[in-house]
PDB file of N, CA and C in Angstrom:
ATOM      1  N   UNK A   1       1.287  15.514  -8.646  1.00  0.00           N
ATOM      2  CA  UNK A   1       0.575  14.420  -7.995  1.00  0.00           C
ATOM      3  C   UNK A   1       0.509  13.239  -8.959  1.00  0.00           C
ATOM      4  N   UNK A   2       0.466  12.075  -8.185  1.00  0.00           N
ATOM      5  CA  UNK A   2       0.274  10.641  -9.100  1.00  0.00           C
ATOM      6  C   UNK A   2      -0.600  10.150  -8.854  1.00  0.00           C
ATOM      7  N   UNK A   3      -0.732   9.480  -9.799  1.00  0.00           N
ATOM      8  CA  UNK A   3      -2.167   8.222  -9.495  1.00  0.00           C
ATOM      9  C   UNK A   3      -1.753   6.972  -9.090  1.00  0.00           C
ATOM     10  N   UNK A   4      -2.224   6.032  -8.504  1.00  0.00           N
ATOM     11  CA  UNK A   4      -2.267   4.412  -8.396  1.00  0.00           C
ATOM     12  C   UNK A   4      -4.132   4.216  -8.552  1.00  0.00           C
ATOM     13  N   UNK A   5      -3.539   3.262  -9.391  1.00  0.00           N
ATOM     14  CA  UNK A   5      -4.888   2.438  -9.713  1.00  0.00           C
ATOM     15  C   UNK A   5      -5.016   0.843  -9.549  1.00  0.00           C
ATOM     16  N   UNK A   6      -5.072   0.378  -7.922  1.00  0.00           N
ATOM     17  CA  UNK A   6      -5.505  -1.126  -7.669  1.00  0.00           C
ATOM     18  C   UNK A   6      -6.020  -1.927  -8.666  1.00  0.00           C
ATOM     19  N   UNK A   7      -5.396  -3.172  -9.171  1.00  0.00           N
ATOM     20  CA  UNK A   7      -6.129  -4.218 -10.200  1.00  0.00           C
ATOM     21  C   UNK A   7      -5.791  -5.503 -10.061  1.00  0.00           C
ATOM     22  N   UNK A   8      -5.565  -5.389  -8.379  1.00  0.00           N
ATOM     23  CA  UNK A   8      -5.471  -7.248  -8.481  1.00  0.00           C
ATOM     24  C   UNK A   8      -6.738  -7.826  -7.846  1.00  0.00           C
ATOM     25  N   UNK A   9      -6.251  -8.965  -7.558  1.00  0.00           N
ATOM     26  CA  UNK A   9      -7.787  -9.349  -6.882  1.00  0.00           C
ATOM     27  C   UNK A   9      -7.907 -10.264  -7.825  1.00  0.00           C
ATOM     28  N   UNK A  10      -8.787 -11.894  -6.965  1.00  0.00           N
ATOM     29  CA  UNK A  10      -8.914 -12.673  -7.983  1.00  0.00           C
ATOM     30  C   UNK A  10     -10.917 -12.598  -8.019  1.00  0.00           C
ATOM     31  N   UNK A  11     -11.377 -11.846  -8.148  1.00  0.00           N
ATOM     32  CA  UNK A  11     -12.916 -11.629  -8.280  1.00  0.00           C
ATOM     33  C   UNK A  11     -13.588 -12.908  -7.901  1.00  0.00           C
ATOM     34  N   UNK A  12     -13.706 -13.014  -6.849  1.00  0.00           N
ATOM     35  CA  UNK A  12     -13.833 -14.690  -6.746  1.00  0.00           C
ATOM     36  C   UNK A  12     -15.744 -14.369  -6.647  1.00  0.00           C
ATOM     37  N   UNK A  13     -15.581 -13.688  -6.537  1.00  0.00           N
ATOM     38  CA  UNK A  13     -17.340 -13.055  -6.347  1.00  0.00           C
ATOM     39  C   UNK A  13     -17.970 -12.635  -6.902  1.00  0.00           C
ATOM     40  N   UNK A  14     -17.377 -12.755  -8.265  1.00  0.00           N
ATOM     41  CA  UNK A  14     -17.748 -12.368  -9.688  1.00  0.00           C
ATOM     42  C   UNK A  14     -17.781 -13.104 -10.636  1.00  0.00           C
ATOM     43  N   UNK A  15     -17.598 -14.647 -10.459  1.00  0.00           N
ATOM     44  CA  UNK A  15     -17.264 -15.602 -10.887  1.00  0.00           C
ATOM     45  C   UNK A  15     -18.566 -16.250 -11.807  1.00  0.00           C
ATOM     46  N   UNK A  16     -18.863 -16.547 -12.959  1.00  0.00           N
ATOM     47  CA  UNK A  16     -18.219 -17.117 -13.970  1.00  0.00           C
ATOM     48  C   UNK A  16     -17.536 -16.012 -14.798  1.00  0.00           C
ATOM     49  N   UNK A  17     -17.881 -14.776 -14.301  1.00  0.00           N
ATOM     50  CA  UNK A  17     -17.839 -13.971 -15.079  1.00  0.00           C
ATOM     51  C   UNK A  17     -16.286 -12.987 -15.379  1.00  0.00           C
ATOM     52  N   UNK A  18     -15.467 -13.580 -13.834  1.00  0.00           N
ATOM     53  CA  UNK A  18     -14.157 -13.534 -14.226  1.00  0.00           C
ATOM     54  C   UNK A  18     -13.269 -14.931 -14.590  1.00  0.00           C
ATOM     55  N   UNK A  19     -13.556 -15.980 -14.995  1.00  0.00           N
ATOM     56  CA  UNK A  19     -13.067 -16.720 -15.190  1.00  0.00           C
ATOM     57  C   UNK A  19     -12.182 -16.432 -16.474  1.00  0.00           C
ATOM     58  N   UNK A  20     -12.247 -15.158 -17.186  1.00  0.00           N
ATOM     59  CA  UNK A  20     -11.816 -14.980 -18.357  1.00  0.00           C
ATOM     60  C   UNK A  20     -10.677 -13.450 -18.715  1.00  0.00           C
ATOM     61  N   UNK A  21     -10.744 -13.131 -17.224  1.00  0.00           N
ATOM     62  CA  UNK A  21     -10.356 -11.811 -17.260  1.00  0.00           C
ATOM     63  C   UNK A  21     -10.381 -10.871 -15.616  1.00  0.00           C
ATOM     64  N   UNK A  22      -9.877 -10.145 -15.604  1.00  0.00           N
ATOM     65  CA  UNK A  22      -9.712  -9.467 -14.306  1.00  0.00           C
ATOM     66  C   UNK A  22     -10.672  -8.585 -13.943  1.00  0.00           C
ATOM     67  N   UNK A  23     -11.616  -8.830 -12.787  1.00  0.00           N
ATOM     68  CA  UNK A  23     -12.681  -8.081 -12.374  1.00  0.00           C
ATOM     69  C   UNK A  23     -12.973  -6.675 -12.941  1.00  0.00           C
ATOM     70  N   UNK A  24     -11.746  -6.409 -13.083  1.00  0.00           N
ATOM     71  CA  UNK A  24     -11.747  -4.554 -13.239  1.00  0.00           C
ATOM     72  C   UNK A  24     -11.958  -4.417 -14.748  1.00  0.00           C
ATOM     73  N   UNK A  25     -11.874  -5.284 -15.800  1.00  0.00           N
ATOM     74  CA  UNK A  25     -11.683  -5.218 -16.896  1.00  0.00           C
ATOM     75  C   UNK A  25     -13.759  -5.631 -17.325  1.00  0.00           C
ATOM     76  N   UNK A  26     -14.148  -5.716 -16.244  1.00  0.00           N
ATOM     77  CA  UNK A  26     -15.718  -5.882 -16.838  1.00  0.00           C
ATOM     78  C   UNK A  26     -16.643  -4.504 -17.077  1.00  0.00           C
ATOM     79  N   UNK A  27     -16.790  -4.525 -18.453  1.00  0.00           N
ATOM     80  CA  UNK A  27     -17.554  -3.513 -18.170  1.00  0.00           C
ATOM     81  C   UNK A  27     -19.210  -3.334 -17.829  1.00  0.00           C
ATOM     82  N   UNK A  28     -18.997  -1.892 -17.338  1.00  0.00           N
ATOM     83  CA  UNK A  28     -19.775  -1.189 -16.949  1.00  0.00           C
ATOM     84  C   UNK A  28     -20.394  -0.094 -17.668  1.00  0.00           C
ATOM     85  N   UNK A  29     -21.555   0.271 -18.318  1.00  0.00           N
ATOM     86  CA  UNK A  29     -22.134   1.042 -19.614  1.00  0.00           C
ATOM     87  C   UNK A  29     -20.922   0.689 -20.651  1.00  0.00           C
ATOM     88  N   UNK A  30     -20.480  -0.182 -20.909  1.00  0.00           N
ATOM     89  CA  UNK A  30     -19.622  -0.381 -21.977  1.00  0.00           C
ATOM     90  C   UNK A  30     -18.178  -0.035 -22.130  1.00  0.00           C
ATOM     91  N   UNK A  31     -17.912   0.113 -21.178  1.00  0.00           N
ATOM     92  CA  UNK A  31     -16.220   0.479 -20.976  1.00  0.00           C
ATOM     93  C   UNK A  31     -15.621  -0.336 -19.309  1.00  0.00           C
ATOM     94  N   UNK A  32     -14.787  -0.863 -19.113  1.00  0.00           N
ATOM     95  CA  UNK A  32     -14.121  -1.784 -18.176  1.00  0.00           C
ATOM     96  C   UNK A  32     -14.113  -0.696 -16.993  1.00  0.00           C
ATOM     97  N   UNK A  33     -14.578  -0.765 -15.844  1.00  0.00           N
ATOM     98  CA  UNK A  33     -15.028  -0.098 -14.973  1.00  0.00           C
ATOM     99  C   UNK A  33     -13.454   0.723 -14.410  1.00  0.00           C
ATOM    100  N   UNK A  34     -12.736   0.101 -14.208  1.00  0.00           N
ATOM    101  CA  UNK A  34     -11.357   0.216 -14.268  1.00  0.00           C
ATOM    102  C   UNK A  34     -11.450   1.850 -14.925  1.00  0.00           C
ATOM    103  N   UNK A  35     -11.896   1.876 -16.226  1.00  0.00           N
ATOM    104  CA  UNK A  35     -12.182   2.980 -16.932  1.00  0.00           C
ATOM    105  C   UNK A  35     -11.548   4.481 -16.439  1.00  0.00           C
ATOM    106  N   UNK A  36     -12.920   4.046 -15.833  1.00  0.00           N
ATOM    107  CA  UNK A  36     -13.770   5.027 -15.138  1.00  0.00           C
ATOM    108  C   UNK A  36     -12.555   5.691 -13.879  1.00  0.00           C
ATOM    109  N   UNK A  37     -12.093   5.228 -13.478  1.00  0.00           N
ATOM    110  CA  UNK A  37     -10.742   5.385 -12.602  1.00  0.00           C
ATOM    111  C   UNK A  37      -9.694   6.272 -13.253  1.00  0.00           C
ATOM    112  N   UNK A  38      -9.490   5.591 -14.391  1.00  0.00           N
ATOM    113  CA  UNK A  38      -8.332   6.488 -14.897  1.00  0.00           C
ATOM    114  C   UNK A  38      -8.770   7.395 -15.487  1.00  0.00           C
ATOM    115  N   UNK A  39      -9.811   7.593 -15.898  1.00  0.00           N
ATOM    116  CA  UNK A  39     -10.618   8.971 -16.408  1.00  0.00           C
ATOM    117  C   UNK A  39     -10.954   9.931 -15.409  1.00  0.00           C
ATOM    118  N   UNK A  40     -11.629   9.498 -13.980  1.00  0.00           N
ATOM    119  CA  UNK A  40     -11.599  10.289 -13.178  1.00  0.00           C
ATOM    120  C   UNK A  40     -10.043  11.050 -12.553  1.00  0.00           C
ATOM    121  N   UNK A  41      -9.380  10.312 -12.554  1.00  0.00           N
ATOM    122  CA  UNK A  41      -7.769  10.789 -11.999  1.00  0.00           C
ATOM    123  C   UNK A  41      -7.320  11.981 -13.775  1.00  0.00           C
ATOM    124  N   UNK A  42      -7.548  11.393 -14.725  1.00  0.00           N
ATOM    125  CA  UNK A  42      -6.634  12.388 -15.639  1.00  0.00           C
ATOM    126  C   UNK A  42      -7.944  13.544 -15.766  1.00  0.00           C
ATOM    127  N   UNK A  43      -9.076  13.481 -15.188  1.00  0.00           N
ATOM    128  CA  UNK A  43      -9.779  14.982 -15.302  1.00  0.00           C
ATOM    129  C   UNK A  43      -9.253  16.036 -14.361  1.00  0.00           C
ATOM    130  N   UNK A  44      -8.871  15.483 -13.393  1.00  0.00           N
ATOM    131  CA  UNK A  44      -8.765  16.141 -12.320  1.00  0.00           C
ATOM    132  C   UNK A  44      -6.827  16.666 -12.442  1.00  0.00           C
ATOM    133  N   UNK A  45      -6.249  16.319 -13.746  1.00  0.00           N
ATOM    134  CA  UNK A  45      -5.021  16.595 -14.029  1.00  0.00           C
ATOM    135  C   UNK A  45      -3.836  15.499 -13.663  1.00  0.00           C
ATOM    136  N   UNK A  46      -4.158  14.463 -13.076  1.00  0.00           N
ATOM    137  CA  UNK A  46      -3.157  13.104 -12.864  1.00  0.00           C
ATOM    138  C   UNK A  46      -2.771  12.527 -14.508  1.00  0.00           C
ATOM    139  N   UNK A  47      -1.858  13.120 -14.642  1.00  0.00           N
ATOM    140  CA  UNK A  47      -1.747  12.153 -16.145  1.00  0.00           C
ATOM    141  C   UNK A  47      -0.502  11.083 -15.791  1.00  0.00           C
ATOM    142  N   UNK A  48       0.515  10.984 -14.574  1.00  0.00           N
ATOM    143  CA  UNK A  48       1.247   9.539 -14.737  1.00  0.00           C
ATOM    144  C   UNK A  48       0.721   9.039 -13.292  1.00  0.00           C
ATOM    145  N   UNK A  49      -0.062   7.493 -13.975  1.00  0.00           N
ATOM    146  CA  UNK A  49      -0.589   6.566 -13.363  1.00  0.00           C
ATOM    147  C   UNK A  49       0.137   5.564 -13.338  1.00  0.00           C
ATOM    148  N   UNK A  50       0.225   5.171 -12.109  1.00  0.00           N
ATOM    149  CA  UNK A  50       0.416   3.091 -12.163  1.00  0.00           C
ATOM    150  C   UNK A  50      -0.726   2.590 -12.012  1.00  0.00           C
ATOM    151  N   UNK A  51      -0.509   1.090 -12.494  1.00  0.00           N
ATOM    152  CA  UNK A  51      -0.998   0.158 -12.403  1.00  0.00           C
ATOM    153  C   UNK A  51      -0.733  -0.963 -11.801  1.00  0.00           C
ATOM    154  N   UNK A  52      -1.077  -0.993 -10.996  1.00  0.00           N
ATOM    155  CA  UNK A  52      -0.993  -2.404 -10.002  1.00  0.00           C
ATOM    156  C   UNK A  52      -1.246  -3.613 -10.239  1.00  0.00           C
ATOM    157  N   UNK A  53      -0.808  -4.553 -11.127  1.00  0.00           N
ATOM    158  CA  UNK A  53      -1.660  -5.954 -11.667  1.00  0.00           C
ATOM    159  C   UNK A  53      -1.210  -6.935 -11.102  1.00  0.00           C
ATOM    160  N   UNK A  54      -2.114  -8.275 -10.540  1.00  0.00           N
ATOM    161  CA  UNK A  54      -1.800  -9.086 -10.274  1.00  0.00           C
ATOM    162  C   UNK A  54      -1.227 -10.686 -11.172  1.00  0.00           C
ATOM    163  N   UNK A  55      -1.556 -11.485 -10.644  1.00  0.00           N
ATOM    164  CA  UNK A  55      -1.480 -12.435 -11.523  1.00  0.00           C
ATOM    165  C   UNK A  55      -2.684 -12.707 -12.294  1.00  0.00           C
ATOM    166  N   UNK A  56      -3.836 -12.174 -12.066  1.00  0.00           N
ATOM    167  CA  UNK A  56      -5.054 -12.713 -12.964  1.00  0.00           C
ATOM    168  C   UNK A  56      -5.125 -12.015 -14.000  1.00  0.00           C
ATOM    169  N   UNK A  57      -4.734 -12.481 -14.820  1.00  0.00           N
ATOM    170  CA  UNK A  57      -4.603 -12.034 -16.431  1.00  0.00           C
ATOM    171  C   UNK A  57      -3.701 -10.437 -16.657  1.00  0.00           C
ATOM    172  N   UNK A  58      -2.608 -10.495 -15.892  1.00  0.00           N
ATOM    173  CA  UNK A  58      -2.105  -8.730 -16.220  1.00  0.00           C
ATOM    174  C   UNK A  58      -1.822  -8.488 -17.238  1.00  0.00           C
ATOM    175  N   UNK A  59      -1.418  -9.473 -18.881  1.00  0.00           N
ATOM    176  CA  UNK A  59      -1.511  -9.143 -19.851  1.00  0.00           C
ATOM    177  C   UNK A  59      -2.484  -8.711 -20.850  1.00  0.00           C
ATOM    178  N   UNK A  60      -4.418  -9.072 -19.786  1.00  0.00           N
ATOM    179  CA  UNK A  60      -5.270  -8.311 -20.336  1.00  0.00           C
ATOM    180  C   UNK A  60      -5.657  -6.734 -20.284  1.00  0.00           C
ATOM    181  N   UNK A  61      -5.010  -6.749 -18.930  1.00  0.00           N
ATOM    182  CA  UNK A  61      -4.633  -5.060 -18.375  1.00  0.00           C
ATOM    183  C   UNK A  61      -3.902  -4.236 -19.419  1.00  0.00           C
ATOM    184  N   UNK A  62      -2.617  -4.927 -19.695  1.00  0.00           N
ATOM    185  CA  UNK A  62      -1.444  -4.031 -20.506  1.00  0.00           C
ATOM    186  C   UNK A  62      -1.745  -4.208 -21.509  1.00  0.00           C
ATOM    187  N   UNK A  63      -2.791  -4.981 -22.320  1.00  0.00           N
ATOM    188  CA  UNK A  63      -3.185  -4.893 -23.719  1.00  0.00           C
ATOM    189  C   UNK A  63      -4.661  -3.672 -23.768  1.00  0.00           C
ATOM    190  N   UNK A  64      -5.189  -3.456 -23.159  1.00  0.00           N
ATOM    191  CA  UNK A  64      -6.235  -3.274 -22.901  1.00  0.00           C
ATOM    192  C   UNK A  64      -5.705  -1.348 -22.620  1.00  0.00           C
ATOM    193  N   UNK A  65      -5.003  -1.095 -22.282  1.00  0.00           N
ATOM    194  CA  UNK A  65      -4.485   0.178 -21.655  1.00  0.00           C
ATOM    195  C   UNK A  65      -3.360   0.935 -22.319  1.00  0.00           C
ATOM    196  N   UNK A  66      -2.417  -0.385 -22.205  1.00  0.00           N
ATOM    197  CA  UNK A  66      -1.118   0.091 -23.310  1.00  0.00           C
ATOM    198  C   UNK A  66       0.050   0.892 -22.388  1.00  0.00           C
ATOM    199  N   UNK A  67       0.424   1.774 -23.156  1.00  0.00           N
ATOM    200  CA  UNK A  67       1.351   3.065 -22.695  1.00  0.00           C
ATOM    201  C   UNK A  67       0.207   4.029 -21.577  1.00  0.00           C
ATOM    202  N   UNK A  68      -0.955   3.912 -22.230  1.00  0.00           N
ATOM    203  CA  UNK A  68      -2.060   5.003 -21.529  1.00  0.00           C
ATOM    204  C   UNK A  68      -1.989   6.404 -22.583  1.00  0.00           C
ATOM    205  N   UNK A  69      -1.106   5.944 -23.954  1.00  0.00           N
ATOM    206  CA  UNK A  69      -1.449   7.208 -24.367  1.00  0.00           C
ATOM    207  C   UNK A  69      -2.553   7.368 -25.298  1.00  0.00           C
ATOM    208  N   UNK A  70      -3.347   6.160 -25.598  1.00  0.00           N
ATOM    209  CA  UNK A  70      -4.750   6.702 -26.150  1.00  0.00           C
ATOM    210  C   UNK A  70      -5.389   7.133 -25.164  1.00  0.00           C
ATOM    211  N   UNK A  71      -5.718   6.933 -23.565  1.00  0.00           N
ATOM    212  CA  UNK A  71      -6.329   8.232 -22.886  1.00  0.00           C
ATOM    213  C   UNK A  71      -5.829   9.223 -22.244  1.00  0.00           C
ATOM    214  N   UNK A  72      -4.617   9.879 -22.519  1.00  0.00           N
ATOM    215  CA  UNK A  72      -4.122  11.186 -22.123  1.00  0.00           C
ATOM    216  C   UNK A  72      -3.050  10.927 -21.300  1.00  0.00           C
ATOM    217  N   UNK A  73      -2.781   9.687 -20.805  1.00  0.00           N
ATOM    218  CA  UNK A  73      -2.383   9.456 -19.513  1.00  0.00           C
ATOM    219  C   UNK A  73      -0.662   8.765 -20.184  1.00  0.00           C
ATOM    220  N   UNK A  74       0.091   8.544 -18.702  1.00  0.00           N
ATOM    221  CA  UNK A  74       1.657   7.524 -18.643  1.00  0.00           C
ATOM    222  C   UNK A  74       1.008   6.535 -17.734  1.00  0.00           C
ATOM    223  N   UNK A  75       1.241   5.484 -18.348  1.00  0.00           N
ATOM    224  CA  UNK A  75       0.811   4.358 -17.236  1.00  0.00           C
ATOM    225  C   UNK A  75       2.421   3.434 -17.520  1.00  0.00           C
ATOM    226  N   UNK A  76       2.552   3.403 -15.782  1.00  0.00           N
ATOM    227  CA  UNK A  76       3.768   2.673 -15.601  1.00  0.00           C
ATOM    228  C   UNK A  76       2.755   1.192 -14.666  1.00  0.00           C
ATOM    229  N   UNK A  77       2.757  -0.243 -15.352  1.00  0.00           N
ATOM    230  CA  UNK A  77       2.739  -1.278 -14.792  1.00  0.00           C
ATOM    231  C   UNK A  77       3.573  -1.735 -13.355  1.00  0.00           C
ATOM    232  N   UNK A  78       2.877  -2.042 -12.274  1.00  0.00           N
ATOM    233  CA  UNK A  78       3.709  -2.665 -11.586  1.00  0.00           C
ATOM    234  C   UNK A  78       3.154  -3.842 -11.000  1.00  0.00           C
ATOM    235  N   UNK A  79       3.863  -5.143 -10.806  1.00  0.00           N
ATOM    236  CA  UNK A  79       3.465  -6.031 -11.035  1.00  0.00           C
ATOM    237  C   UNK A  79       3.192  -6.975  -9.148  1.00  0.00           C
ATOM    238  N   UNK A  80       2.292  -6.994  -8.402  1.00  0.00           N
ATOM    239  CA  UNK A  80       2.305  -7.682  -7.098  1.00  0.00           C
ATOM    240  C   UNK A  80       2.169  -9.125  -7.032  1.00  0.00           C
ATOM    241  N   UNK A  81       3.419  -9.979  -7.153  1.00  0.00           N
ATOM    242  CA  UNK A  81       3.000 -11.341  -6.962  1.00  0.00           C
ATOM    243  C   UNK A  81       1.962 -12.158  -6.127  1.00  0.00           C
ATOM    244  N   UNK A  82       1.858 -12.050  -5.382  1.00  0.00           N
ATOM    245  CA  UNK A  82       0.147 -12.632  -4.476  1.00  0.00           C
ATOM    246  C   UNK A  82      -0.671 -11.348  -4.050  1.00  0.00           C
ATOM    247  N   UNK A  83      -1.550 -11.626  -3.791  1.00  0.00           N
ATOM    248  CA  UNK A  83      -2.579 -10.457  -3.254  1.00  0.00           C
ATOM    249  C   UNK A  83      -2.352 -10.543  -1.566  1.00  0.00           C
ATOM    250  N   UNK A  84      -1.595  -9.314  -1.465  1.00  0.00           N
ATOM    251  CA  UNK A  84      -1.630  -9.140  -0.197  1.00  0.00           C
ATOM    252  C   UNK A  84      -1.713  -8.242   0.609  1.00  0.00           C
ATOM    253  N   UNK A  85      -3.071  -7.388   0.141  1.00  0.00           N
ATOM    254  CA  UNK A  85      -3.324  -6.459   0.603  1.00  0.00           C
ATOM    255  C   UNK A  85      -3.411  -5.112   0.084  1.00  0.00           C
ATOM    256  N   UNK A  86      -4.098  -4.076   0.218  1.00  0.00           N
ATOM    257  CA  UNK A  86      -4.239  -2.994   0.042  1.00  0.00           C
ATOM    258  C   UNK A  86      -2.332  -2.100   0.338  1.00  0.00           C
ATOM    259  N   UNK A  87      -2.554  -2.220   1.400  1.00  0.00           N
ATOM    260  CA  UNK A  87      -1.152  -1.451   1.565  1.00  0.00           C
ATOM    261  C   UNK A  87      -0.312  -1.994   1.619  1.00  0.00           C
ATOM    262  N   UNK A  88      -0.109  -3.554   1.101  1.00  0.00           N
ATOM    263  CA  UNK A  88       1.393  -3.490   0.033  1.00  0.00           C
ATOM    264  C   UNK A  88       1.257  -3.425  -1.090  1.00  0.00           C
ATOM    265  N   UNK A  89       0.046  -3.520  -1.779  1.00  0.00           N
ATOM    266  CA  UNK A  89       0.040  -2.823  -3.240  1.00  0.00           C
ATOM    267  C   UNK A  89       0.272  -1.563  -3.476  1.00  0.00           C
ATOM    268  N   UNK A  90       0.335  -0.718  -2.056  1.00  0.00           N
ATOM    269  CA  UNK A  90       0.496   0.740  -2.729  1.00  0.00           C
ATOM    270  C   UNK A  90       2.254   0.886  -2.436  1.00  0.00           C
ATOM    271  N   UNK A  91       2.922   0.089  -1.274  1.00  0.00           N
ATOM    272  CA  UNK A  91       4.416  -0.161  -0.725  1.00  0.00           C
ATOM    273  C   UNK A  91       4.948  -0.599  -2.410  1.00  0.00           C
ATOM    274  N   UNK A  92       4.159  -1.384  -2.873  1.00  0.00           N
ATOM    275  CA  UNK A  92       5.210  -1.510  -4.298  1.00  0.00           C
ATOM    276  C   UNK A  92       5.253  -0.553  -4.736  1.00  0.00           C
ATOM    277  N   UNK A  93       4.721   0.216  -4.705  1.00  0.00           N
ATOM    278  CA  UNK A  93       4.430   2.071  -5.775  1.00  0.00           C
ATOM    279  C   UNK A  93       5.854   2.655  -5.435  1.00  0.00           C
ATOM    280  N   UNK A  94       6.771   2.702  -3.883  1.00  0.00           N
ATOM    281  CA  UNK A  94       7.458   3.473  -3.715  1.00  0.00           C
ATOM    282  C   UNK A  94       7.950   4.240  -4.426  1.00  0.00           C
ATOM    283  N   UNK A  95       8.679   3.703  -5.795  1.00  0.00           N
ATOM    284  CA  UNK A  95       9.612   4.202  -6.675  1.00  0.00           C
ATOM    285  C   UNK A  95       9.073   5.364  -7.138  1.00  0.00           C
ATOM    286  N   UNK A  96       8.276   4.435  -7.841  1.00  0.00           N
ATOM    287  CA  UNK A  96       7.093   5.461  -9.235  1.00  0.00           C
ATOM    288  C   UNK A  96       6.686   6.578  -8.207  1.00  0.00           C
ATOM    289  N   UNK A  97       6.386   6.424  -7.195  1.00  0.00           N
ATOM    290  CA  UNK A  97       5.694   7.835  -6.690  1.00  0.00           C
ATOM    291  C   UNK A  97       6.866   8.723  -6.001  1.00  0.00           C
ATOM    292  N   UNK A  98       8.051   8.277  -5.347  1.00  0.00           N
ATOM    293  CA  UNK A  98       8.989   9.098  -4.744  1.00  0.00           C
ATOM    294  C   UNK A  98       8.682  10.028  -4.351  1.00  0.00           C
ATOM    295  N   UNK A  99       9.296  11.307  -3.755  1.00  0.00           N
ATOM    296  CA  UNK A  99       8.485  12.180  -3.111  1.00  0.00           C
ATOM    297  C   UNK A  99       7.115  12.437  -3.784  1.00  0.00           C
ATOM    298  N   UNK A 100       6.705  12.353  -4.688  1.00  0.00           N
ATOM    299  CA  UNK A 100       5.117  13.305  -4.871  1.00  0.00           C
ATOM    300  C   UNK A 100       3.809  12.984  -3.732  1.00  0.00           C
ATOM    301  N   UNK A 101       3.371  13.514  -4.083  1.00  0.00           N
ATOM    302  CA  UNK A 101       2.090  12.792  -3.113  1.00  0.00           C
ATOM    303  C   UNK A 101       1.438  12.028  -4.605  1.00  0.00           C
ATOM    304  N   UNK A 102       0.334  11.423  -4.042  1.00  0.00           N
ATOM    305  CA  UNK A 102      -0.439  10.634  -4.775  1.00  0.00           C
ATOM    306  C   UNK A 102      -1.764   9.801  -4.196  1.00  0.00           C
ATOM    307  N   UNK A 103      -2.780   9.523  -4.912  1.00  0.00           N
ATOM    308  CA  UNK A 103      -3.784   9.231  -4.689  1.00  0.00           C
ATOM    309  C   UNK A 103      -4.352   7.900  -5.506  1.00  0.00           C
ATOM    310  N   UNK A 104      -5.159   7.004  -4.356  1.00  0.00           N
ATOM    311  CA  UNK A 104      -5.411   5.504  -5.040  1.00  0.00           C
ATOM    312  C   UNK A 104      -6.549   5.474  -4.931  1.00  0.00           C
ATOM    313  N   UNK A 105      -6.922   4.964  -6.062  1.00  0.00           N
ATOM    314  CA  UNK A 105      -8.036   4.338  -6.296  1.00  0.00           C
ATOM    315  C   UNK A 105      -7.778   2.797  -7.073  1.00  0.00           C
ATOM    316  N   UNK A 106      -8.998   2.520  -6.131  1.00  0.00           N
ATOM    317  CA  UNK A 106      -9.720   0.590  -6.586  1.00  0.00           C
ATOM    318  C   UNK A 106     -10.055   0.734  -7.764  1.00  0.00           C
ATOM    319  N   UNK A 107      -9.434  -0.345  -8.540  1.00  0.00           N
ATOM    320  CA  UNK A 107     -10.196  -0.387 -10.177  1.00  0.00           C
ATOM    321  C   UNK A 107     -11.365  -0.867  -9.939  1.00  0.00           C
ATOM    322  N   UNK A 108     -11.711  -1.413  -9.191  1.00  0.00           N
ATOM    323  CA  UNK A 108     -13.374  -1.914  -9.049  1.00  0.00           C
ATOM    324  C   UNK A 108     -14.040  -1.421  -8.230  1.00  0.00           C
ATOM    325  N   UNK A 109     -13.872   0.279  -7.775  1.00  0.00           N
ATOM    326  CA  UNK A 109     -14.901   1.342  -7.785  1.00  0.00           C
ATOM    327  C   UNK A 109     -15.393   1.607  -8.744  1.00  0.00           C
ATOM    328  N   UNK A 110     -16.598   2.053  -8.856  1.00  0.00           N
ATOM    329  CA  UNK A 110     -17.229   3.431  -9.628  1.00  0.00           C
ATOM    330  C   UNK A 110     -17.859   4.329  -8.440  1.00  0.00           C
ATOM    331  N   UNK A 111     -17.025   5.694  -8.492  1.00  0.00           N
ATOM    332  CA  UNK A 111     -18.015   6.471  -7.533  1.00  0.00           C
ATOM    333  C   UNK A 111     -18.824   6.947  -8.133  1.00  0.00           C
ATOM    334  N   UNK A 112     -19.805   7.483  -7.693  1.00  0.00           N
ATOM    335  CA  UNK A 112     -20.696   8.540  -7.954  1.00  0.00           C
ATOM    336  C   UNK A 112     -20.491   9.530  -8.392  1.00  0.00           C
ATOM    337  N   UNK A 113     -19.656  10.477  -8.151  1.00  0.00           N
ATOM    338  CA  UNK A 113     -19.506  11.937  -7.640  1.00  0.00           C
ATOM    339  C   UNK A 113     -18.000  11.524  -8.299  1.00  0.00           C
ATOM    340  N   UNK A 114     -17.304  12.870  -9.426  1.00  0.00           N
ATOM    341  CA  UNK A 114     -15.769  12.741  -9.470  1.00  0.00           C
ATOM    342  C   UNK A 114     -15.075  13.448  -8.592  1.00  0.00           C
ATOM    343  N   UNK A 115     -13.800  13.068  -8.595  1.00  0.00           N
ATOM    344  CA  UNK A 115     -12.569  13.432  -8.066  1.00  0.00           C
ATOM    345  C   UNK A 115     -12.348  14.917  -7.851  1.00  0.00           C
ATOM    346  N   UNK A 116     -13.208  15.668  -8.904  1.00  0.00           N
ATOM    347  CA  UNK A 116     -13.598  17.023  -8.974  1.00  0.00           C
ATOM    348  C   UNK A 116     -14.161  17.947  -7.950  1.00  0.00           C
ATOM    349  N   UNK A 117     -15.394  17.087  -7.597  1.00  0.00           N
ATOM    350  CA  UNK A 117     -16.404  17.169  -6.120  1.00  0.00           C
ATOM    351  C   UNK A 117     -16.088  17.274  -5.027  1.00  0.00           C
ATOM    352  N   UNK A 118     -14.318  16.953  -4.976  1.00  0.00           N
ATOM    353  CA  UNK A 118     -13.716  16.915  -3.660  1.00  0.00           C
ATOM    354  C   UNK A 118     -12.594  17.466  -3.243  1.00  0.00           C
TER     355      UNK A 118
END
């Protein structure tokens, strides 16, 4: 199984506070809520993730994350020129996911309850 992890979006509703960086990259108890996403997916055994970035700052994403191998994980970048939607951000995934199944999550969730619970 794979992961996708949503990170575009221009936080327009979060504003001054994304004027500097991508919604998902704010943290939350001290780690970019985003986090919390890819931690929930590699507990539950997802270790190759994409990343979905838009144009609002995706080089704070790929600095910020890397390879994914300081948290356990493969993170393959993929890049959606305008925001257009939920399900063509996951239509760009085709490749990276090819047959597997796979599961998405919003970088700007935090659930409650992990991936575990369900």
């Amino acid at each position: 199984m794979k992961g996708i992890i949503l990170h575009g979006g221009h936080g327009t509703r979060l504003r001054p506070l994304t004027h500097t960086g991508p919604k998902q990259l704010l943290p939350i108890a001290n780690k970019p809520m985003s986090q919390y996403a890819l931690e929930d997916l590699k507990n539950v055994g997802i270790n190759d993730i994409a990343i979905v970035v838009g144009d609002i700052y995706p080089e704070k994403v790929k600095e910020y994350y890397g390879n994914g191998k300081e948290f356990g994980v493969n993170i393959t970048y993929i890049y959606q020129e305008k925001p257009k939607g939920i399900s063509h951000a996951i239509s760009l995934c085709k490749e990276f996911v090819g047959d597997d199944k796979f599961i998405v999550y919003l970088g700007d969730n935090v659930l409650r309850k992990s991936l575990t619970d369900y």
